[in-house]
C-alpha atoms as a PDB file:
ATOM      1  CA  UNK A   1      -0.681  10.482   9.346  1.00  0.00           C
ATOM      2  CA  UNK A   2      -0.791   6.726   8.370  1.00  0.00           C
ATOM      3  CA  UNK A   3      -0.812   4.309  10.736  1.00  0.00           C
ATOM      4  CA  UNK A   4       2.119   2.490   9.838  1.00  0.00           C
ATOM      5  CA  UNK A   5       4.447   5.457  10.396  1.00  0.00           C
ATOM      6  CA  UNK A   6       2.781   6.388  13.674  1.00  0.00           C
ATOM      7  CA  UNK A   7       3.629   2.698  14.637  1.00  0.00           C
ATOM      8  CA  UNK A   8       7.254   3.488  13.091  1.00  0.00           C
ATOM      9  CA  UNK A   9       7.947   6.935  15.351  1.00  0.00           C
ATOM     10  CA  UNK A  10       6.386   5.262  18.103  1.00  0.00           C
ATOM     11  CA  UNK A  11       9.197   2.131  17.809  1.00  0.00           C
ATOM     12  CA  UNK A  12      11.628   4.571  17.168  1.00  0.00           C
ATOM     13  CA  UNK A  13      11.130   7.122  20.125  1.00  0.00           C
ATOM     14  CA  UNK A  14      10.255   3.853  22.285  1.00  0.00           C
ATOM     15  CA  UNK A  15      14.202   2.390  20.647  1.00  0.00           C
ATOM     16  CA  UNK A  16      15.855   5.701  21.644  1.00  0.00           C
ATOM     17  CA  UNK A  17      14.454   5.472  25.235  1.00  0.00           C
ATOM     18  CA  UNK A  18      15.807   2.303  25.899  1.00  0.00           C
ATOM     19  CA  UNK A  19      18.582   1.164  23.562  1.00  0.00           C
ATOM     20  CA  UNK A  20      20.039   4.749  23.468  1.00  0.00           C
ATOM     21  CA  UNK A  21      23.297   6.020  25.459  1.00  0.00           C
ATOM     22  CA  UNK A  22      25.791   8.480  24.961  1.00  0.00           C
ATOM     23  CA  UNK A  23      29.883   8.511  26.177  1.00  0.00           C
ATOM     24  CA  UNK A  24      30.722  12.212  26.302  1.00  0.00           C
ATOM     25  CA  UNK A  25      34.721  12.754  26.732  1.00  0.00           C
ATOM     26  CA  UNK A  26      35.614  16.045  27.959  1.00  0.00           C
ATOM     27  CA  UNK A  27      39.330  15.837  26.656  1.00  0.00           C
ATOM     28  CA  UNK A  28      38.719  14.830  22.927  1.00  0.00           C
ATOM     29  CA  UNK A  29      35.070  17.019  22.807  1.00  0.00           C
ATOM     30  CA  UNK A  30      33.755  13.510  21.014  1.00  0.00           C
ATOM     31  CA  UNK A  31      30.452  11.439  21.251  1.00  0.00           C
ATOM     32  CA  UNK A  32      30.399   8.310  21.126  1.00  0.00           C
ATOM     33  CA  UNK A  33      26.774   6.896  20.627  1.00  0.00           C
ATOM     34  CA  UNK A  34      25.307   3.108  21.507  1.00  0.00           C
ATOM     35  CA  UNK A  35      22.474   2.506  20.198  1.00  0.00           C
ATOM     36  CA  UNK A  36      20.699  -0.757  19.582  1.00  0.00           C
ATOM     37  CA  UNK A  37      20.843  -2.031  15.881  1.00  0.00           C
ATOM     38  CA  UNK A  38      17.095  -2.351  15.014  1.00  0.00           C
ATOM     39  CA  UNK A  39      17.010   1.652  15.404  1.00  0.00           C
ATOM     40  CA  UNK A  40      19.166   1.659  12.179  1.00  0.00           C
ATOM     41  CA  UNK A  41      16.875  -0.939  10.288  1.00  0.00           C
ATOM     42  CA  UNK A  42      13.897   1.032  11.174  1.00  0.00           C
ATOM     43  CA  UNK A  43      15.542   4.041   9.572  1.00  0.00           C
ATOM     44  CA  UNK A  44      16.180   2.500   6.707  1.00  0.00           C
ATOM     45  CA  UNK A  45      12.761   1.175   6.409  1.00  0.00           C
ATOM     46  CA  UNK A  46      11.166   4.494   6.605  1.00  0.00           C
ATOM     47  CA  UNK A  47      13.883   5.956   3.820  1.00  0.00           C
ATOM     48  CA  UNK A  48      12.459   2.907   1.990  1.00  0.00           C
ATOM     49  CA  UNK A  49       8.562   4.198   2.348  1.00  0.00           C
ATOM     50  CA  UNK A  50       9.502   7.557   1.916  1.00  0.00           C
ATOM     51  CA  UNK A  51      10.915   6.559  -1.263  1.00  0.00           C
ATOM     52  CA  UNK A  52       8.307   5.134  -2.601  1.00  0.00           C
ATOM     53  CA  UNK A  53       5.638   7.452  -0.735  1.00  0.00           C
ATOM     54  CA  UNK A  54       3.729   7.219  -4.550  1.00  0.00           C
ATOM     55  CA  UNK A  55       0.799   5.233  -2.568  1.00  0.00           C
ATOM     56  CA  UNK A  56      -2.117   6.110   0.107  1.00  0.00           C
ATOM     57  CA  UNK A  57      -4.908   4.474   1.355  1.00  0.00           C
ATOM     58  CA  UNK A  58      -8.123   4.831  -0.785  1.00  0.00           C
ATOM     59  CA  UNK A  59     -10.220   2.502  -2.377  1.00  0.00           C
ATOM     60  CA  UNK A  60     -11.004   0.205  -5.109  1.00  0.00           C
ATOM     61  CA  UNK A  61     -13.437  -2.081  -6.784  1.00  0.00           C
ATOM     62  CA  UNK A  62     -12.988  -5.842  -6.675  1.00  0.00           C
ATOM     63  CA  UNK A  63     -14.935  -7.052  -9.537  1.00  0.00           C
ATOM     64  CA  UNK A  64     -13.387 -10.736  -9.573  1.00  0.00           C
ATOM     65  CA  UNK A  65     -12.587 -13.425  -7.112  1.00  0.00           C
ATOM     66  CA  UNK A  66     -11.657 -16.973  -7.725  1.00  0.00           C
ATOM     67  CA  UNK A  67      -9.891 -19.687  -6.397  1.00  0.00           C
ATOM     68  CA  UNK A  68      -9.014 -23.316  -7.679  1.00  0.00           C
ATOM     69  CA  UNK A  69      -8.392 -24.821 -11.194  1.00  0.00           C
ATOM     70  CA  UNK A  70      -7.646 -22.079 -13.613  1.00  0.00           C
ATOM     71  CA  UNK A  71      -8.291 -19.448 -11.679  1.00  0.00           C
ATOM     72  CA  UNK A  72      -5.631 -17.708 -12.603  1.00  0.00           C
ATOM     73  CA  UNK A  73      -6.611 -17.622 -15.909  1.00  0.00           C
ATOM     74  CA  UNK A  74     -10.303 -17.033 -15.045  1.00  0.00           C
ATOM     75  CA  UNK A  75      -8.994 -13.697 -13.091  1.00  0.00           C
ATOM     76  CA  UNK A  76      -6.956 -12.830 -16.480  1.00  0.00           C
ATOM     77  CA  UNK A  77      -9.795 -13.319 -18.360  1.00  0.00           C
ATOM     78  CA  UNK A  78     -11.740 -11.040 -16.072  1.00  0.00           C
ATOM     79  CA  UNK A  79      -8.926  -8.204 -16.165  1.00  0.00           C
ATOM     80  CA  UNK A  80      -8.853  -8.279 -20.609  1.00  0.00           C
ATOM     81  CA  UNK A  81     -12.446  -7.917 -20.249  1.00  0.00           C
ATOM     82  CA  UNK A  82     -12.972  -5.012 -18.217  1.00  0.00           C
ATOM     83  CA  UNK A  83      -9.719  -3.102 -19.412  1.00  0.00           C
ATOM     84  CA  UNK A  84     -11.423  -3.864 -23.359  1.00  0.00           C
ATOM     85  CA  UNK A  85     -14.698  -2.021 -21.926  1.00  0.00           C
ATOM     86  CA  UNK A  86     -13.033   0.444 -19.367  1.00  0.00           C
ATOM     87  CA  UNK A  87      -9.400   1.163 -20.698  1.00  0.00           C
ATOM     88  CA  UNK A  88      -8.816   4.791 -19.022  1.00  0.00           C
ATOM     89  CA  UNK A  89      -9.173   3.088 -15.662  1.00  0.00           C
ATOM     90  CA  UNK A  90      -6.494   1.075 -14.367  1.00  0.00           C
ATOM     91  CA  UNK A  91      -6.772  -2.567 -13.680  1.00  0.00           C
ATOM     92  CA  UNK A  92      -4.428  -4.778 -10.854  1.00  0.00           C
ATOM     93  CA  UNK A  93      -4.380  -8.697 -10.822  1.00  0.00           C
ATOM     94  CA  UNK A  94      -3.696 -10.004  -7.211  1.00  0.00           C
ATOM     95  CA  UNK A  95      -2.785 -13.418  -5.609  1.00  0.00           C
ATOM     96  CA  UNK A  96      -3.466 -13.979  -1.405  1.00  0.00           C
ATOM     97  CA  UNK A  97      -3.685 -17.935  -0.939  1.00  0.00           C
ATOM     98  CA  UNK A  98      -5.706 -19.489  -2.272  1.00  0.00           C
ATOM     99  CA  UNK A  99      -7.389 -16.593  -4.278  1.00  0.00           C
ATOM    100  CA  UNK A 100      -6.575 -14.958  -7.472  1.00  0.00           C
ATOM    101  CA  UNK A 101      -8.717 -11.261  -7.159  1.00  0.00           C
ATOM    102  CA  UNK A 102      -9.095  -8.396  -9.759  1.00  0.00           C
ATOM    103  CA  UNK A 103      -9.626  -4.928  -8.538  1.00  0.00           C
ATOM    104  CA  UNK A 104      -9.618  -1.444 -10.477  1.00  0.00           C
ATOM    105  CA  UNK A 105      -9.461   1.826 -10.125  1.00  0.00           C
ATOM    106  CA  UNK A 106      -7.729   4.170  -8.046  1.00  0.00           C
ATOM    107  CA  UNK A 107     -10.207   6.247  -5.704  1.00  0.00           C
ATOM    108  CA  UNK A 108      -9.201   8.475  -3.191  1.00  0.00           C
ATOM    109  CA  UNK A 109     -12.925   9.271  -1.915  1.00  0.00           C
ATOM    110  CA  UNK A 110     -15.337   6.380  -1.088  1.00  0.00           C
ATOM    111  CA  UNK A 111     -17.869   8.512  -2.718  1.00  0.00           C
ATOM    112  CA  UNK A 112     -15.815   8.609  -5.892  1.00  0.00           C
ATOM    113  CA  UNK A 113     -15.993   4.421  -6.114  1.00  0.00           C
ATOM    114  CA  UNK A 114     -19.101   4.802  -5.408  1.00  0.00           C
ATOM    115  CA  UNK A 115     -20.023   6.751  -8.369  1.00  0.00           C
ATOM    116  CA  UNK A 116     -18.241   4.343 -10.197  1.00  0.00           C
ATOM    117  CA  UNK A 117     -19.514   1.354  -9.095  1.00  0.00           C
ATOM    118  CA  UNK A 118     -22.759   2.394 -10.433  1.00  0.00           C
ATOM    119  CA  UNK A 119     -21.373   2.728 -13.422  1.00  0.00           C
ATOM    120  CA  UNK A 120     -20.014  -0.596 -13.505  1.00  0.00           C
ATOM    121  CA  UNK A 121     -22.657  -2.443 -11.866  1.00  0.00           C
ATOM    122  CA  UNK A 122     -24.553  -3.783 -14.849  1.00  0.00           C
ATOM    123  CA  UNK A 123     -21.531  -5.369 -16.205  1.00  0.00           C
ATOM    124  CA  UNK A 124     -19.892  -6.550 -13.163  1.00  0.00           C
ATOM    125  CA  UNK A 125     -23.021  -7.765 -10.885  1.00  0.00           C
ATOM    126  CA  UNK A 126     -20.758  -8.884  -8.038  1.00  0.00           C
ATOM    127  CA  UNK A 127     -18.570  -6.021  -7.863  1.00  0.00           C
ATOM    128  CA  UNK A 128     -17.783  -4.633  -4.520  1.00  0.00           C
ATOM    129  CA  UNK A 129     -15.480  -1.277  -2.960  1.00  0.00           C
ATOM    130  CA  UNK A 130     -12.909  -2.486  -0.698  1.00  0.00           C
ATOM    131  CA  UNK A 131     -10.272  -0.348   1.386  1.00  0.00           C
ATOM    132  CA  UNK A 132      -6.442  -0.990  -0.116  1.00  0.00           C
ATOM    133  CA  UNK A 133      -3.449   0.988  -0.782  1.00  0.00           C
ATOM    134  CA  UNK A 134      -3.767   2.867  -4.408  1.00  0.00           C
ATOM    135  CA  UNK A 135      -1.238   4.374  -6.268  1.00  0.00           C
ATOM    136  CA  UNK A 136      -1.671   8.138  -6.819  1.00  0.00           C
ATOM    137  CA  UNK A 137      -1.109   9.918 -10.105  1.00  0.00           C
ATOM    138  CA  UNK A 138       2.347  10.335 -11.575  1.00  0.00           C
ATOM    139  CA  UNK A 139       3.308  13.972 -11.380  1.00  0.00           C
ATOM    140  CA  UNK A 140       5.855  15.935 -13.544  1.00  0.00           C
ATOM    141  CA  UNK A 141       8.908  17.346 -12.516  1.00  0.00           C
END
Protein backbone atom coordinates (compact mmCIF):
# COMPACT_ATOMS: atom_id res chain seq x y z
CA UNK A 1 0.00 0.00 0.00
CA UNK A 2 1.31 3.63 -0.45
CA UNK A 3 1.97 5.59 2.22
CA UNK A 4 -0.21 8.33 1.56
CA UNK A 5 -3.36 6.20 1.70
CA UNK A 6 -2.22 4.38 4.83
CA UNK A 7 -1.93 8.00 6.28
CA UNK A 8 -5.54 8.59 4.63
CA UNK A 9 -7.38 5.27 6.39
CA UNK A 10 -5.50 6.00 9.36
CA UNK A 11 -7.19 9.87 9.48
CA UNK A 12 -10.22 8.41 8.50
CA UNK A 13 -10.68 5.48 11.09
CA UNK A 14 -8.94 8.01 13.67
CA UNK A 15 -12.16 10.83 12.23
CA UNK A 16 -14.80 8.10 12.76
CA UNK A 17 -13.56 7.42 16.36
CA UNK A 18 -13.90 10.74 17.44
CA UNK A 19 -16.07 12.98 15.27
CA UNK A 20 -18.56 10.07 14.68
CA UNK A 21 -22.14 9.64 16.47
CA UNK A 22 -25.25 8.17 15.63
CA UNK A 23 -29.20 9.27 16.81
CA UNK A 24 -31.15 6.03 16.43
CA UNK A 25 -35.14 6.72 16.76
CA UNK A 26 -37.06 3.75 17.53
CA UNK A 27 -40.46 5.27 16.25
CA UNK A 28 -39.40 6.51 12.69
CA UNK A 29 -36.60 3.32 12.29
CA UNK A 30 -34.19 6.44 11.00
CA UNK A 31 -30.42 7.32 11.53
CA UNK A 32 -29.39 10.27 11.83
CA UNK A 33 -25.49 10.53 11.55
CA UNK A 34 -22.96 13.52 12.94
CA UNK A 35 -20.03 13.37 11.74
CA UNK A 36 -17.30 15.96 11.58
CA UNK A 37 -16.87 17.68 8.09
CA UNK A 38 -13.17 16.92 7.29
CA UNK A 39 -14.35 13.07 7.13
CA UNK A 40 -16.25 14.15 3.92
CA UNK A 41 -13.18 16.12 2.41
CA UNK A 42 -11.00 13.22 3.04
CA UNK A 43 -13.42 11.11 1.03
CA UNK A 44 -13.42 13.13 -1.60
CA UNK A 45 -9.75 13.34 -1.70
CA UNK A 46 -9.27 9.70 -1.95
CA UNK A 47 -12.17 9.53 -4.92
CA UNK A 48 -9.79 12.18 -6.31
CA UNK A 49 -6.51 9.70 -6.12
CA UNK A 50 -8.42 6.89 -7.01
CA UNK A 51 -9.30 8.68 -10.02
CA UNK A 52 -6.32 9.38 -11.15
CA UNK A 53 -4.59 6.12 -9.60
CA UNK A 54 -2.53 6.23 -13.34
CA UNK A 55 0.78 6.93 -11.09
CA UNK A 56 3.15 4.85 -8.55
CA UNK A 57 6.25 5.35 -7.08
CA UNK A 58 9.29 4.28 -9.24
CA UNK A 59 12.08 6.02 -10.49
CA UNK A 60 13.66 8.29 -12.88
CA UNK A 61 16.76 9.89 -14.21
CA UNK A 62 17.49 13.56 -13.60
CA UNK A 63 19.85 14.45 -16.26
CA UNK A 64 19.52 18.41 -15.80
CA UNK A 65 19.48 20.88 -13.00
CA UNK A 66 19.72 24.59 -13.13
CA UNK A 67 18.82 27.52 -11.45
CA UNK A 68 19.17 31.38 -12.23
CA UNK A 69 19.21 33.44 -15.51
CA UNK A 70 17.77 31.40 -18.28
CA UNK A 71 17.48 28.47 -16.72
CA UNK A 72 14.45 27.79 -17.88
CA UNK A 73 15.51 27.82 -21.17
CA UNK A 74 18.80 26.00 -20.38
CA UNK A 75 16.43 23.02 -18.90
CA UNK A 76 14.38 23.28 -22.38
CA UNK A 77 17.32 23.09 -24.17
CA UNK A 78 18.35 20.04 -22.20
CA UNK A 79 14.81 18.27 -22.69
CA UNK A 80 14.97 18.93 -27.09
CA UNK A 81 18.25 17.42 -26.76
CA UNK A 82 17.76 14.26 -25.14
CA UNK A 83 14.13 13.64 -26.60
CA UNK A 84 16.17 14.32 -30.40
CA UNK A 85 18.64 11.38 -29.22
CA UNK A 86 16.18 9.25 -27.03
CA UNK A 87 12.57 9.89 -28.46
CA UNK A 88 10.81 6.44 -27.29
CA UNK A 89 11.52 7.50 -23.73
CA UNK A 90 9.54 10.07 -22.19
CA UNK A 91 10.90 13.32 -21.01
CA UNK A 92 9.23 15.77 -17.92
CA UNK A 93 10.39 19.47 -17.35
CA UNK A 94 9.98 20.45 -13.60
CA UNK A 95 10.10 23.75 -11.55
CA UNK A 96 10.72 23.52 -7.31
CA UNK A 97 12.13 27.12 -6.31
CA UNK A 98 14.59 28.12 -7.41
CA UNK A 99 15.39 25.12 -9.78
CA UNK A 100 14.26 24.25 -13.17
CA UNK A 101 15.13 20.06 -13.36
CA UNK A 102 14.73 17.58 -16.32
CA UNK A 103 14.10 13.99 -15.58
CA UNK A 104 13.11 10.96 -17.98
CA UNK A 105 11.93 7.89 -18.07
CA UNK A 106 9.46 5.96 -16.34
CA UNK A 107 11.06 2.93 -14.29
CA UNK A 108 9.30 0.83 -12.11
CA UNK A 109 12.53 -1.25 -10.94
CA UNK A 110 15.68 0.61 -9.72
CA UNK A 111 17.50 -1.98 -11.61
CA UNK A 112 15.66 -1.02 -14.78
CA UNK A 113 17.14 2.89 -14.42
CA UNK A 114 19.94 1.47 -13.76
CA UNK A 115 20.35 -0.28 -16.96
CA UNK A 116 19.49 2.78 -18.45
CA UNK A 117 21.57 5.05 -16.95
CA UNK A 118 24.40 3.23 -18.40
CA UNK A 119 23.11 3.73 -21.41
CA UNK A 120 22.86 7.30 -21.05
CA UNK A 121 25.86 8.00 -19.16
CA UNK A 122 28.22 9.05 -21.93
CA UNK A 123 25.90 11.66 -23.07
CA UNK A 124 24.57 12.89 -19.90
CA UNK A 125 27.81 12.77 -17.46
CA UNK A 126 25.88 14.16 -14.50
CA UNK A 127 22.90 12.13 -14.72
CA UNK A 128 21.57 10.64 -11.61
CA UNK A 129 18.27 8.01 -10.53
CA UNK A 130 16.10 9.66 -8.13
CA UNK A 131 12.83 8.21 -6.37
CA UNK A 132 9.46 10.20 -7.79
CA UNK A 133 6.04 9.36 -8.73
CA UNK A 134 5.93 7.96 -12.58
CA UNK A 135 3.15 7.57 -14.63
CA UNK A 136 2.42 3.97 -15.69
CA UNK A 137 1.49 2.89 -19.19
CA UNK A 138 -1.85 3.76 -20.72
CA UNK A 139 -3.90 0.62 -21.03
CA UNK A 140 -6.83 -0.16 -23.45
CA UNK A 141 -10.21 -0.66 -22.63
Amino acid sequence: MKPNVIYLVILIIAGLRSGYAQEVRKDSGSVTVYQDRRVDELVQKQVKLSEAGNSEEGYRIQIFSDSGNNSKTKAQSAMDDFLSKHPEVKAYLAFKSPNYKVKVGDFRSKLDAIRYLNQISAEFQNAFIISDQINLPQTEP
